[in-house]
Structure formats: C-alpha cells, structure tokens
N, C-alpha and C. Protein backbone atom coordinates (compact mmCIF):
# COMPACT_ATOMS: atom_id res chain seq x y z
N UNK A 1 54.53 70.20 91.72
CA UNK A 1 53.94 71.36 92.36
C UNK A 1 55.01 72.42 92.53
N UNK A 2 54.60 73.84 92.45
CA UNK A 2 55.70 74.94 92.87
C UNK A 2 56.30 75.17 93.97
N UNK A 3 57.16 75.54 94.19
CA UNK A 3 58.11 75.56 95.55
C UNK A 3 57.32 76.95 95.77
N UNK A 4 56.83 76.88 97.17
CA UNK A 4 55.79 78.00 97.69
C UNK A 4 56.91 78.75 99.02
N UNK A 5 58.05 78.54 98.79
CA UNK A 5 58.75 79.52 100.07
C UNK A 5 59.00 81.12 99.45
N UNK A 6 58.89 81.91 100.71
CA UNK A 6 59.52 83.01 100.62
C UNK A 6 60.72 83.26 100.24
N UNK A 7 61.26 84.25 98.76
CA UNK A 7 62.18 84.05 99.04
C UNK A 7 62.99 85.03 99.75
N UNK A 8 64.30 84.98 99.86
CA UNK A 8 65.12 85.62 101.49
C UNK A 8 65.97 86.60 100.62
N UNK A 9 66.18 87.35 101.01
CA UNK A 9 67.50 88.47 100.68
C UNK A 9 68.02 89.62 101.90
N UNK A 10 69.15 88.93 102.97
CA UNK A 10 69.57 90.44 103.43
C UNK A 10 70.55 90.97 103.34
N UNK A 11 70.83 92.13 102.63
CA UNK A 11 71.69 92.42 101.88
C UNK A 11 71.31 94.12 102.78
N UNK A 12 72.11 94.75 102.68
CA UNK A 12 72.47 96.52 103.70
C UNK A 12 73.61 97.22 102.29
N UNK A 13 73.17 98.11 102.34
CA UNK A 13 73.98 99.40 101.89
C UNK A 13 73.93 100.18 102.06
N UNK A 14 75.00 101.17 103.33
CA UNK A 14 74.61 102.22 103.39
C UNK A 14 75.46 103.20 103.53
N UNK A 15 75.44 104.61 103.86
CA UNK A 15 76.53 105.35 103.17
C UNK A 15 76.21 106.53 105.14
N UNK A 16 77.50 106.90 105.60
CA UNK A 16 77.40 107.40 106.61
C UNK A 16 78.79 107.51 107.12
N UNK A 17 79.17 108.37 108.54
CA UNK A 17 80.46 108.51 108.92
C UNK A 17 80.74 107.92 110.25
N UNK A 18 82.20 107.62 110.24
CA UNK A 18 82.49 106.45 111.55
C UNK A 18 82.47 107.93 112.24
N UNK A 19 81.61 107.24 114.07
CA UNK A 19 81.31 107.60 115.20
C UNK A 19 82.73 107.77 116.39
N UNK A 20 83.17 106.62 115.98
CA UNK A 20 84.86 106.01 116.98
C UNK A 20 85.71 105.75 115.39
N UNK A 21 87.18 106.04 116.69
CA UNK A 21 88.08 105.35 115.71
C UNK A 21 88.00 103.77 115.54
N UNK A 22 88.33 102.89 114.54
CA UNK A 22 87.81 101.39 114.29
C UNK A 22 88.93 100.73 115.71
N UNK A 23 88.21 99.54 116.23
CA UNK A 23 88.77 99.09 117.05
C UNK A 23 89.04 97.50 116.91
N UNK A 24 90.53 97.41 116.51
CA UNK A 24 90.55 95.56 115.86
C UNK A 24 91.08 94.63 117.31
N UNK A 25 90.71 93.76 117.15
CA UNK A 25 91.19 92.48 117.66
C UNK A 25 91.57 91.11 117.07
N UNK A 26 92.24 90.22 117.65
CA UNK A 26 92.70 89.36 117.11
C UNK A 26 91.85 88.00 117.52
N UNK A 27 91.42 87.02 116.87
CA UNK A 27 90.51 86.13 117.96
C UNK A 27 91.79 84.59 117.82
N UNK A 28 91.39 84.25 118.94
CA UNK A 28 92.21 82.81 119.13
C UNK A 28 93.14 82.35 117.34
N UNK A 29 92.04 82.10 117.07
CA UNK A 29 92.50 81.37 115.66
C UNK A 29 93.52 82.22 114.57
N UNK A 30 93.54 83.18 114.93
CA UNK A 30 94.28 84.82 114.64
C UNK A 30 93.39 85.41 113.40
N UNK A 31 91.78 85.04 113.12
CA UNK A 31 91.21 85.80 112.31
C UNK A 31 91.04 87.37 113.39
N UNK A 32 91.46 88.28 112.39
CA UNK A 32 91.23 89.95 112.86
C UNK A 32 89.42 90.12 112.38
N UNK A 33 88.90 91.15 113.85
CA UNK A 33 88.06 91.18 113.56
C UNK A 33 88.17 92.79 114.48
N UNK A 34 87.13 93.76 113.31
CA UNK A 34 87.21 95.26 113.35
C UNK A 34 86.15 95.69 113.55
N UNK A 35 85.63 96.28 115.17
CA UNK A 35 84.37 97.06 115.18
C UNK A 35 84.41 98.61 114.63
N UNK A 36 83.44 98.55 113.49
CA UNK A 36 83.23 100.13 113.55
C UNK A 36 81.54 101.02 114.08
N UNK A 37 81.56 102.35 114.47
CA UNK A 37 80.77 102.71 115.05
C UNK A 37 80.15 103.84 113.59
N UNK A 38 78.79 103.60 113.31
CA UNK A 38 78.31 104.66 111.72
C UNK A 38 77.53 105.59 111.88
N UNK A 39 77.39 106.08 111.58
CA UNK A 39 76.10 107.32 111.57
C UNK A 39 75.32 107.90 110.82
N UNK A 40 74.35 106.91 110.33
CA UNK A 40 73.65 107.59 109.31
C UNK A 40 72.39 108.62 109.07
N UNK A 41 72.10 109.91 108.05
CA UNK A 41 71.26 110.22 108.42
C UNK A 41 70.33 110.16 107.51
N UNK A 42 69.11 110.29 107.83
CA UNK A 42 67.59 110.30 107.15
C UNK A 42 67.23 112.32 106.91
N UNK A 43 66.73 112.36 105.89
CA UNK A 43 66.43 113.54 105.96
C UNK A 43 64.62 113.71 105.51
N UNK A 44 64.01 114.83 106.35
CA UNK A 44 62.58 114.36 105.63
C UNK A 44 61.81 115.90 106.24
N UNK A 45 60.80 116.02 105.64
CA UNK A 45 59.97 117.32 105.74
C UNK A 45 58.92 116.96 106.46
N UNK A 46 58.65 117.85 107.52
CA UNK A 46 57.12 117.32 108.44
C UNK A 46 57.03 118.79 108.89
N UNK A 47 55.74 119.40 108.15
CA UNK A 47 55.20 120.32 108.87
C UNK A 47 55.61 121.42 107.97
N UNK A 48 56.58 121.72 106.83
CA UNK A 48 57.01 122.76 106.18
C UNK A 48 58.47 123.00 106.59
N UNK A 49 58.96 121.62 107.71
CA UNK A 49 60.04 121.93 107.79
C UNK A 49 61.40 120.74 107.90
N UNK A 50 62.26 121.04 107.82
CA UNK A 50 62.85 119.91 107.23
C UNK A 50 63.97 119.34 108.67
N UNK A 51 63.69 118.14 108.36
CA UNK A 51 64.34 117.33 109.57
C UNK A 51 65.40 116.39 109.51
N UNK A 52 65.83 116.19 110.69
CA UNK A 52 67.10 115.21 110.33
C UNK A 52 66.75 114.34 111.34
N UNK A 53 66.75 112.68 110.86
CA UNK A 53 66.65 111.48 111.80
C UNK A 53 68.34 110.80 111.93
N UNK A 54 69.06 110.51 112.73
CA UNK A 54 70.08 110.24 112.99
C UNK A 54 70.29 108.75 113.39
N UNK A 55 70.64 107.70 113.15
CA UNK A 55 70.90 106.26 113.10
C UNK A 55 72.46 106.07 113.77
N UNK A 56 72.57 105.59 114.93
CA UNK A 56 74.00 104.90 114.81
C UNK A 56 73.88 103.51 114.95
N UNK A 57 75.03 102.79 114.01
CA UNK A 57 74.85 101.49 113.94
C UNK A 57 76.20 100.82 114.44
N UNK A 58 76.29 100.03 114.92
CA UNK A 58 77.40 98.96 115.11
C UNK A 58 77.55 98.40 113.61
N UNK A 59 78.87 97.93 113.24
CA UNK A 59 79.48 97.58 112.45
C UNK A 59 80.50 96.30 111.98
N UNK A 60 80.27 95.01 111.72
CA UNK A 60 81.76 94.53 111.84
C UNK A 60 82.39 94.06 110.98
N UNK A 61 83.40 94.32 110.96
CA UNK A 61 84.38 93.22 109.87
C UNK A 61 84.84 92.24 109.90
N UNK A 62 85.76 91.67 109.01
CA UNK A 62 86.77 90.59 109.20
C UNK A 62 87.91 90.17 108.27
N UNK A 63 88.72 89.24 109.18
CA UNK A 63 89.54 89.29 107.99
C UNK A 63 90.54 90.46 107.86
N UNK A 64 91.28 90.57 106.39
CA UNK A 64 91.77 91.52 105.43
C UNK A 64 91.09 92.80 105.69
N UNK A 65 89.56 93.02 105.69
CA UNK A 65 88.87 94.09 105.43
C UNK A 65 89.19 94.34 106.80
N UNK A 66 89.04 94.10 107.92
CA UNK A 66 89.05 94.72 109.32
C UNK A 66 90.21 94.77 109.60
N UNK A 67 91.78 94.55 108.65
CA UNK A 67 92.87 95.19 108.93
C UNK A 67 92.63 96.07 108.28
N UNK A 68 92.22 96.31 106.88
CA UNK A 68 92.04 97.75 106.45
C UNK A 68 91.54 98.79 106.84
N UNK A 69 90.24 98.67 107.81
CA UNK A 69 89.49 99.43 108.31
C UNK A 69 90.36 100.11 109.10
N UNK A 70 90.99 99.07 110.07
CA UNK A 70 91.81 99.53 111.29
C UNK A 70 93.29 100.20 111.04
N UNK A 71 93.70 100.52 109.67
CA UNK A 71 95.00 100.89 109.29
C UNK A 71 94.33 102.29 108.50
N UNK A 72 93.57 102.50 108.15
CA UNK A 72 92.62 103.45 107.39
C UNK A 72 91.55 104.61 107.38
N UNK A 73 91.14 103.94 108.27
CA UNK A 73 89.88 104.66 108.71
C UNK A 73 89.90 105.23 110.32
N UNK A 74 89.49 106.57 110.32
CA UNK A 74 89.36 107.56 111.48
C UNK A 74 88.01 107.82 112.09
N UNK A 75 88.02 108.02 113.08
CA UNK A 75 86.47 108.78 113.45
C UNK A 75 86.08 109.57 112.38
N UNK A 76 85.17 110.25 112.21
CA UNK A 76 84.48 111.08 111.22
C UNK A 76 84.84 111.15 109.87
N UNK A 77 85.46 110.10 109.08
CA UNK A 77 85.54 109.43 107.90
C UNK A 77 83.91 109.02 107.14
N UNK A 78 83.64 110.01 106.35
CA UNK A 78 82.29 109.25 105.12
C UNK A 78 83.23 107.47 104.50
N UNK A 79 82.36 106.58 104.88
CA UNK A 79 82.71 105.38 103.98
C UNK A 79 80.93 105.07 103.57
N UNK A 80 81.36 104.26 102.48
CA UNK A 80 79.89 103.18 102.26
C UNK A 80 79.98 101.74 102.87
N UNK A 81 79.36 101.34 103.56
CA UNK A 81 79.41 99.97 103.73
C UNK A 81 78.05 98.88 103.33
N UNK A 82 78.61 97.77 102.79
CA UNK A 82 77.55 96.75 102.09
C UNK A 82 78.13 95.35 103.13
N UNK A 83 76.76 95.17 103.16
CA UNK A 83 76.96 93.72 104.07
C UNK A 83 75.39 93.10 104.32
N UNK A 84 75.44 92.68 105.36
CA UNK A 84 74.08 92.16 106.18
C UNK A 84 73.76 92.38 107.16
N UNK A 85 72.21 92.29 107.75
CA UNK A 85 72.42 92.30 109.19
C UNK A 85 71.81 90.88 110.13
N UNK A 86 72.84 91.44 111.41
CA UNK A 86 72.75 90.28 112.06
C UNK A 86 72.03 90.57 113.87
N UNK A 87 71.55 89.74 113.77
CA UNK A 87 70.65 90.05 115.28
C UNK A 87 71.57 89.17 116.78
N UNK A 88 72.02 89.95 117.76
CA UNK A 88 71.90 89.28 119.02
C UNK A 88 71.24 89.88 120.12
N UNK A 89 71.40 88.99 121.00
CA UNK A 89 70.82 89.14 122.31
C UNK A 89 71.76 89.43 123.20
N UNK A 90 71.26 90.44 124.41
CA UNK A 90 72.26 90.74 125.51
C UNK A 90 71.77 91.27 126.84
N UNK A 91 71.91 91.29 127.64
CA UNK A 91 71.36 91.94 128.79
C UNK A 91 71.45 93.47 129.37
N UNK A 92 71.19 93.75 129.40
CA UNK A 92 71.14 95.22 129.55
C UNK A 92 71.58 95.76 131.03
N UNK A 93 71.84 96.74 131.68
CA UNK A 93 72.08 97.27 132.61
C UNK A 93 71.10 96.76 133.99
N UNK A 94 70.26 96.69 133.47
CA UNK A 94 68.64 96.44 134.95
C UNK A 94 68.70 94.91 134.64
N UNK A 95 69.59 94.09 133.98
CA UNK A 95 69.47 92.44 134.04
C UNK A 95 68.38 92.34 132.71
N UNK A 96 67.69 93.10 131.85
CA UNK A 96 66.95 92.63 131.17
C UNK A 96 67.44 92.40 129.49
N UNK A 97 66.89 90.92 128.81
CA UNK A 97 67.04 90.76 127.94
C UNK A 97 66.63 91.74 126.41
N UNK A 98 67.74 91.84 125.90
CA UNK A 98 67.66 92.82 124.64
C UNK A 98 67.97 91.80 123.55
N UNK A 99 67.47 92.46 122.15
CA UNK A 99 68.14 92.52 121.19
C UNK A 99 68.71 93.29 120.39
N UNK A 100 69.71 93.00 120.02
CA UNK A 100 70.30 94.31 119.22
C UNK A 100 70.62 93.77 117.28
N UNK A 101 70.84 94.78 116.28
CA UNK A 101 71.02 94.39 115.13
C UNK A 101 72.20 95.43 114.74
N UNK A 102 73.10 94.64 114.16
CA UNK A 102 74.34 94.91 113.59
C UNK A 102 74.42 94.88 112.25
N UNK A 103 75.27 95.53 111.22
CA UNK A 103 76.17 94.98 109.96
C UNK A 103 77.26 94.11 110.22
N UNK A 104 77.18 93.27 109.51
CA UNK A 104 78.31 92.45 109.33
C UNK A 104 78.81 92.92 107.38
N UNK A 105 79.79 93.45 107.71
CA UNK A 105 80.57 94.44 106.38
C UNK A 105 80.97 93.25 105.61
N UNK A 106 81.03 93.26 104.38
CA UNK A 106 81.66 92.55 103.12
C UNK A 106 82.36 93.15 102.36
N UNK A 107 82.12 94.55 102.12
CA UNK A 107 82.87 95.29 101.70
C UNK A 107 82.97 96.65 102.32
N UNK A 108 83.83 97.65 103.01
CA UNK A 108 84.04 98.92 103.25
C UNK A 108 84.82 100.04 102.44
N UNK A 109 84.03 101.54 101.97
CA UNK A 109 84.59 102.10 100.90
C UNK A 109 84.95 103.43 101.42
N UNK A 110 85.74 104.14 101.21
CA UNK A 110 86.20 105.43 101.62
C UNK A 110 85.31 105.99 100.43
N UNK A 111 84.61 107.54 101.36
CA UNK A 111 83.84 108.17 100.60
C UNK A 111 84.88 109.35 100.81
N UNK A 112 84.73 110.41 99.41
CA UNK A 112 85.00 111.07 99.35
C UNK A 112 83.94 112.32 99.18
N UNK A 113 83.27 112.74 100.06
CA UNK A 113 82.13 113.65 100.07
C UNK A 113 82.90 115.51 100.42
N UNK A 114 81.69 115.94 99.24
CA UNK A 114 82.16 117.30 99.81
C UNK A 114 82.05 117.70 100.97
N UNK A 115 82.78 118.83 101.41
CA UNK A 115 82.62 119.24 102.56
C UNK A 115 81.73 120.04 102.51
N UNK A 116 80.96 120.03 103.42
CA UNK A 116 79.40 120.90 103.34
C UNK A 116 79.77 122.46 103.68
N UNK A 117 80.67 122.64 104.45
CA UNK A 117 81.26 123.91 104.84
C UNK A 117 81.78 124.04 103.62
N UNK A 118 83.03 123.72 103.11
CA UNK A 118 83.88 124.08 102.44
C UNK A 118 84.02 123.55 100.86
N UNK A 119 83.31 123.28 100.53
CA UNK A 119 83.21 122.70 98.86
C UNK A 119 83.78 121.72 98.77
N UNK A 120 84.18 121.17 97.67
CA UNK A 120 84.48 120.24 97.12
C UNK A 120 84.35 119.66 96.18
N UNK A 121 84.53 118.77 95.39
CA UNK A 121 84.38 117.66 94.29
C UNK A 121 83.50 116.75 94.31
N UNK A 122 83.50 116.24 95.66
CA UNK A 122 82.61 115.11 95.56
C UNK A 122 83.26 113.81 95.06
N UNK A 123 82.41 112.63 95.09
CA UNK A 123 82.99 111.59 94.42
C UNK A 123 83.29 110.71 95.07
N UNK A 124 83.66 109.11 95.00
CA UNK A 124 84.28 108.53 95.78
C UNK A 124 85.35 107.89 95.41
N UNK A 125 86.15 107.38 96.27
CA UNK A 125 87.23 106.91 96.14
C UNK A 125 87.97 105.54 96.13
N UNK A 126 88.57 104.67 95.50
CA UNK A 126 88.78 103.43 94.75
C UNK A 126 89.30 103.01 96.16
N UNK A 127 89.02 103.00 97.34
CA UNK A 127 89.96 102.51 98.71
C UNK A 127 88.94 101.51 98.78
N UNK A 128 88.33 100.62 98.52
CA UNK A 128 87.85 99.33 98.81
C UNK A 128 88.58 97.82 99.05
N UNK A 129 87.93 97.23 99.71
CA UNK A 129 88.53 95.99 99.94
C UNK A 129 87.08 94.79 98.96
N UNK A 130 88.01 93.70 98.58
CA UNK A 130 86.99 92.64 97.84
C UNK A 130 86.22 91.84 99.05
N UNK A 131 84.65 91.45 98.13
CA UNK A 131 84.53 90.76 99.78
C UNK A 131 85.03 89.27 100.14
N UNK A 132 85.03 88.53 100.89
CA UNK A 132 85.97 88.23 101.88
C UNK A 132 85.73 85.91 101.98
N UNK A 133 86.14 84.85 101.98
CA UNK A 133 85.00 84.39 101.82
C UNK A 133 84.30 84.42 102.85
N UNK A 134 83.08 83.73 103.25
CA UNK A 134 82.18 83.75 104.57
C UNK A 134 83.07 82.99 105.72
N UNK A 135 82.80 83.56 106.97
CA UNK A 135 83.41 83.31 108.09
C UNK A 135 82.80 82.08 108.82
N UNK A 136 83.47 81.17 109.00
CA UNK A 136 82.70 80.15 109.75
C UNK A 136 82.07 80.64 111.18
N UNK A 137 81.12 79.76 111.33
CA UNK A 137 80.44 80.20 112.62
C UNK A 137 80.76 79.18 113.71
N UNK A 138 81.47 78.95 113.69
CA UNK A 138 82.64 78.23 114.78
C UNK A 138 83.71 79.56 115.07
N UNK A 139 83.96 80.35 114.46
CA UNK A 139 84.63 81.14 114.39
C UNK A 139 84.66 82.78 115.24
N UNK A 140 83.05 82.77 115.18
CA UNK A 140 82.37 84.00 115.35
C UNK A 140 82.60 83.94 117.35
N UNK A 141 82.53 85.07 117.79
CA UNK A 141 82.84 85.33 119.37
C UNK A 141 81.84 84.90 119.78
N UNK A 142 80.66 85.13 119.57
CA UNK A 142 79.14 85.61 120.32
C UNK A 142 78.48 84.31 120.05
C-alpha cells in the first residue's frame, strides 16, 4: 500500500535589513549563538494606492555563522537569510501564555542593495557563511 503522509518542508528565505546591532553569546558548552533583529517588507496596492506591510522577525544563529554575523553585520545592513522556522512559548507581560515564531539561520548573506536615495549597482555580495551541521537539542537554551 502507499505511504499516505504529508509530506513536510520548512525551509524560509528571506531578504530584509537588521533592526539591532547582532547580539552573540557564548552558551555553557562554548557553542556561540547570535540574535539578529530583520525587517522585512511586503509591498501591495489596495484602493489605487500602494502600500507597505512591515514584518520584524527574530533571528538566530549558530556556531561559525553567529561569529560572523556578530563580527560583520550592523544595524541597518540588507542581508538574505535562509533557514527555518521555529515556534516557542512565553509569557507575556499580564502573565499570559504566548507563542512566538523565529528563524533559525543556516546561512546569512550580505546584500548589497542600491541605495534608494542614492543609486547604485545593486547586486549581492559573496560574504556568506556554509551551512553549519544541525545543532543538537540538548544544546539549544529554551
């Protein structure tokens, strides 16, 4: 008989500029691990007129890549980032349970985007890191 499961893919790519400068830490075991803050935008027409939807996402690295981030990368830096996402839970200010969804980065890329003011070339730029192997989950903070 056929194997009747769904199959799974979560896989993220997306292209936007860090919010904060990247912020690394070291965890017990001395894997480095690098939050970055993204901002991506949606653009779309409603009504004859054209709009902008704005996304900020949490970000994380590890490893190699989240020393790079953190030796590299500035607030308002265009990168691409490819990864997955990952869901937790947390409590919120009034005691109530949330969830929140993150990237977990595999690879982070310095974009080289024109400047919308001021011209440019365009293009991006070979500053990538390879991805990484998977992080044990013995490993992970949360």
């Amino acid at each position: 008989m056929s194997d009747l499961r769904m199959p799974s893919l979560n896989k993220v790519l997306l292209a936007g500029r860090l919010t904060r400068d990247p912020e690394l830490r070291s965890l017990p075991s001395g894997m480095s691990i690098c939050k970055l803050g993204l901002a991506v935008s949606r653009f779309y027409t409603k009504d004859g007129e054209r709009k902008e939807e704005t996304l900020f996402i949490n970000v994380t690295t590890w490893g190699k890549t989240a020393e790079y981030c953190n030796d590299s990368l500035k607030k308002g830096r265009p990168i691409l980032v490819e990864g997955s996402l990952r869901s937790y839970d947390f409590q919120d200010k009034e005691g109530q349970k949330r969830t929140g969804i993150e990237i977990t980065a595999e690879r982070v890329q310095q974009l080289d985007w024109a400047d919308r003011q001021g011209g440019g070339s365009g293009g991006g730029r070979s500053d990538s890191r390879p991805a990484e192997e998977p992080i044990p989950e013995d490993d992970i903070p949360f």
